[in-house]
N, C-alpha and C. Protein backbone atom coordinates (compact mmCIF):
# COMPACT_ATOMS: atom_id res chain seq x y z
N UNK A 1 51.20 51.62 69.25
CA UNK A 1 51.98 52.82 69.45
C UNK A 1 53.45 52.52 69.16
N UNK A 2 54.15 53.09 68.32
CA UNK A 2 55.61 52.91 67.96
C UNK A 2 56.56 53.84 68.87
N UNK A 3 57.51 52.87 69.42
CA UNK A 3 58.42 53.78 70.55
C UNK A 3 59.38 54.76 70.16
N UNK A 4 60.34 55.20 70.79
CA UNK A 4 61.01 56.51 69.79
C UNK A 4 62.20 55.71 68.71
N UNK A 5 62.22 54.47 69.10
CA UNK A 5 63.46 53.95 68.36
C UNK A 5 62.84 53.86 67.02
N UNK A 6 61.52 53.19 67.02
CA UNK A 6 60.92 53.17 65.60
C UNK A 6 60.48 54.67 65.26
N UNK A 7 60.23 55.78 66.01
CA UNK A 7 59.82 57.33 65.24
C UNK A 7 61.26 57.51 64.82
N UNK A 8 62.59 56.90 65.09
CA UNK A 8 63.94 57.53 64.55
C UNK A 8 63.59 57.27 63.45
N UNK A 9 63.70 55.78 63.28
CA UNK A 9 63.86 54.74 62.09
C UNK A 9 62.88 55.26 60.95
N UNK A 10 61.89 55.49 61.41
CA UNK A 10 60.58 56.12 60.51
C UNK A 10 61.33 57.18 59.93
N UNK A 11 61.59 58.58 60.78
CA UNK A 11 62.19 59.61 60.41
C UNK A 11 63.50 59.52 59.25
N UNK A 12 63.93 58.41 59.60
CA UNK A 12 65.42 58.59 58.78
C UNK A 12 65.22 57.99 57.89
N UNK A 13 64.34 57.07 57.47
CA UNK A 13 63.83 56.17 56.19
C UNK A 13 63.51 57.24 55.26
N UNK A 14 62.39 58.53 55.82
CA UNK A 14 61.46 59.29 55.14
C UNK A 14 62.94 60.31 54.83
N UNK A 15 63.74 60.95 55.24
CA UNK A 15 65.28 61.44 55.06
C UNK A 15 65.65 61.09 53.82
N UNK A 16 66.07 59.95 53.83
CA UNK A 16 66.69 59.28 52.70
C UNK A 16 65.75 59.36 51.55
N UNK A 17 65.18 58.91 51.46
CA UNK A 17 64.03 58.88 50.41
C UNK A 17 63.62 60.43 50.02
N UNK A 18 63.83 61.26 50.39
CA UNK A 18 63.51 62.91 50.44
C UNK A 18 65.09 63.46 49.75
N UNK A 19 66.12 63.24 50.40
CA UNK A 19 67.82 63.24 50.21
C UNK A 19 67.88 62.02 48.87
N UNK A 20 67.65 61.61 48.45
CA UNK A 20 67.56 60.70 47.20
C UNK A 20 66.80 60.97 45.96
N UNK A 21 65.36 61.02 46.40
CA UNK A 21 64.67 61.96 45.05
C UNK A 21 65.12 63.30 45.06
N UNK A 22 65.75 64.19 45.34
CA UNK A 22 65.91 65.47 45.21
C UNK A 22 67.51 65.03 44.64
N UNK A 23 68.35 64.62 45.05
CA UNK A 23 68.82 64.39 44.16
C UNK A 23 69.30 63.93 42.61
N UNK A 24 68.15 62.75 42.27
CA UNK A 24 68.05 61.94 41.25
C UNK A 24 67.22 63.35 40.69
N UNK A 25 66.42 64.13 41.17
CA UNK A 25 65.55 64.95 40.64
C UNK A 25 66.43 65.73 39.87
N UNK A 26 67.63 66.31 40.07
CA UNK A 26 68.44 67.29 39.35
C UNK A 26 68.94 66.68 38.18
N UNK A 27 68.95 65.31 37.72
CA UNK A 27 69.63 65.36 35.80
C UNK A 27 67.79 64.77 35.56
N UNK A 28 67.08 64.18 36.54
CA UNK A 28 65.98 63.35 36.13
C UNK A 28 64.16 63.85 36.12
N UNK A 29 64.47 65.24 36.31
CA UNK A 29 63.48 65.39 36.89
C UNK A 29 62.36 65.12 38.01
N UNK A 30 61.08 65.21 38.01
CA UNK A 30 60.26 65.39 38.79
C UNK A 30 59.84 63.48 38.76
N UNK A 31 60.03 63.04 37.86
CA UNK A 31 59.99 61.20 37.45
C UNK A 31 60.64 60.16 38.48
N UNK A 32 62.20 60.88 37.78
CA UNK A 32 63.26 60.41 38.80
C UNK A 32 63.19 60.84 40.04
N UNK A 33 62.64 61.66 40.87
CA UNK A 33 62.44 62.12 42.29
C UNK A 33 61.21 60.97 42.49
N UNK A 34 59.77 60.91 41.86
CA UNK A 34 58.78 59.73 41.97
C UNK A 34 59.21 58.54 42.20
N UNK A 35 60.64 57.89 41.17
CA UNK A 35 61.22 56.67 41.22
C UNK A 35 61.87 56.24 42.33
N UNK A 36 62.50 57.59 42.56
CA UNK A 36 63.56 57.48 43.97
C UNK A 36 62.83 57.29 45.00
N UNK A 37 61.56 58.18 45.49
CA UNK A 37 60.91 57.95 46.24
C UNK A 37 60.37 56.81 46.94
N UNK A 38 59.56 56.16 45.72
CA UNK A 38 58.96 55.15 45.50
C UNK A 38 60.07 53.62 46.02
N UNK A 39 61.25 53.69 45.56
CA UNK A 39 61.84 52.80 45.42
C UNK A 39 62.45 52.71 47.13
N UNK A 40 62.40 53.45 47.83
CA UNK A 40 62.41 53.98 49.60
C UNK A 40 61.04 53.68 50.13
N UNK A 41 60.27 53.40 49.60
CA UNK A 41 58.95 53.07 49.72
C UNK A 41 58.03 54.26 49.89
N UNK A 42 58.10 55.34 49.74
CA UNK A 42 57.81 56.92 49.96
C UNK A 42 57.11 57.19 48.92
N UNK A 43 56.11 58.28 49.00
CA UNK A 43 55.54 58.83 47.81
C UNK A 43 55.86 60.32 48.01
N UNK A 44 56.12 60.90 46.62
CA UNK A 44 56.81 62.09 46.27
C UNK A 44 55.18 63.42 46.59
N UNK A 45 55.36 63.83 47.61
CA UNK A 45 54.17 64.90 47.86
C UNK A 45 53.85 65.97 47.04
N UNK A 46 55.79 66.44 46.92
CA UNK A 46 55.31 67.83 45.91
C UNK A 46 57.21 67.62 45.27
N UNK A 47 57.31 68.09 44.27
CA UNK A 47 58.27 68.44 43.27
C UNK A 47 58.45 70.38 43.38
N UNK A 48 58.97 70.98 42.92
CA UNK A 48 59.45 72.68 42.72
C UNK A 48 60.96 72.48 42.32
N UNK A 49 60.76 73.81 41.45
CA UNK A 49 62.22 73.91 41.01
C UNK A 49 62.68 75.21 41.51
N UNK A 50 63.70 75.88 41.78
CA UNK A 50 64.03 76.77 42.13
C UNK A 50 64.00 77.10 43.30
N UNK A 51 64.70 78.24 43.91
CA UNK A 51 64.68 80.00 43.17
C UNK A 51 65.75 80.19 42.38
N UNK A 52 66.22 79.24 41.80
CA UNK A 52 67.64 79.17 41.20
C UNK A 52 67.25 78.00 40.11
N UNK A 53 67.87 78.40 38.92
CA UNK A 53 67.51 77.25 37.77
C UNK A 53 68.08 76.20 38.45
N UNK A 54 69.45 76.05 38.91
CA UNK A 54 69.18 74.44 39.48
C UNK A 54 69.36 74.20 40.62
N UNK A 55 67.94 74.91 40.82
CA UNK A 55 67.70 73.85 42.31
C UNK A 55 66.58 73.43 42.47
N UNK A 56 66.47 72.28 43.14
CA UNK A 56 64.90 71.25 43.46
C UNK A 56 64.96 71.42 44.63
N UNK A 57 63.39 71.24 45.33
CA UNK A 57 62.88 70.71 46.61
C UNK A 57 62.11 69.54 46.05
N UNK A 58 62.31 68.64 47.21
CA UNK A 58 60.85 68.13 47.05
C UNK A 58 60.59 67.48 49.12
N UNK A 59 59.67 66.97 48.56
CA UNK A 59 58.23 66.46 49.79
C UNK A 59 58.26 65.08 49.44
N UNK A 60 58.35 64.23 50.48
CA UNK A 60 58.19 63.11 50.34
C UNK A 60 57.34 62.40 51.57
N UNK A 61 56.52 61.92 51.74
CA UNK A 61 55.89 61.11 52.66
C UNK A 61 56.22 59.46 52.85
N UNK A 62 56.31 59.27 54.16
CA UNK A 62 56.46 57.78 53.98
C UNK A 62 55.83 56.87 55.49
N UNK A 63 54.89 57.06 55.58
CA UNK A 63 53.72 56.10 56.39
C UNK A 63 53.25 57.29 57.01
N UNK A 64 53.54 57.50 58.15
CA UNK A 64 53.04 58.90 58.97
C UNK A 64 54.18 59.84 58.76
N UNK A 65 55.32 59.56 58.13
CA UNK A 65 56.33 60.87 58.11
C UNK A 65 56.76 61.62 56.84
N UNK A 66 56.60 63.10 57.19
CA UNK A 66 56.98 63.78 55.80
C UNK A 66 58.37 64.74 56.39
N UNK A 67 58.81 64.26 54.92
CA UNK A 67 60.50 64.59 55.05
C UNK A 67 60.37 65.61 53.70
N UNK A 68 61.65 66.87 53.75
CA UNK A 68 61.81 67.59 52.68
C UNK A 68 63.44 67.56 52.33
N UNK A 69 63.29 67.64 51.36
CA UNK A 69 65.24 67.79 50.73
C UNK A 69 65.19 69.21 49.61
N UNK A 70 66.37 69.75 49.51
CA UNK A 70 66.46 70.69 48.61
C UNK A 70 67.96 70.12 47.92
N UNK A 71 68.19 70.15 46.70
CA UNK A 71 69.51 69.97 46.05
C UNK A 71 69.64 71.20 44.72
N UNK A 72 70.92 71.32 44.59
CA UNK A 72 71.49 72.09 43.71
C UNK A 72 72.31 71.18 42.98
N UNK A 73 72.83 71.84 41.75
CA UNK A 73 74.41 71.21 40.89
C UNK A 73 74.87 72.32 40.40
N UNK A 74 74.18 73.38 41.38
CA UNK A 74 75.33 74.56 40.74
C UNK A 74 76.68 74.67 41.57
N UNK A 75 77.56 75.67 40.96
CA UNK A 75 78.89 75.47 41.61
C UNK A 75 79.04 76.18 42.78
């Protein structure tokens, strides 16, 4: 059983990795969100673009935790 210090740590790992591919996702696509992920140790759940040409969500999982990010580069 993991105590709450490790559900933070879990939580904020799966954050970053969610806040990182959604970023890299906006010049890199749906690849670069996989890479980013991956490289956080996370796997990319789901990719979407929009409701706005530039904006991404994505889904990222990373052991038991799923984290979401949304990014834009509009002004």
């Amino acid at each position: 059983m993991v105590g709450f210090g490790g559900q933070l740590v879990d939580r904020t790992r799966a954050q970053t990795a969610a806040d990182a591919a959604a970023l890299a996702s906006l010049t890199g696509g749906s690849g670069a969100a996989q890479m980013l992920a991956q490289r956080h140790g996370a796997t990319l759940v789901e990719f979407t673009r929009g409701p706005g040409v530039n904006q991404v969500r994505v889904v990222v999982r990373l052991d038991d935790v799923t984290a979401t990010a949304a990014a834009t580069d509009a002004p």
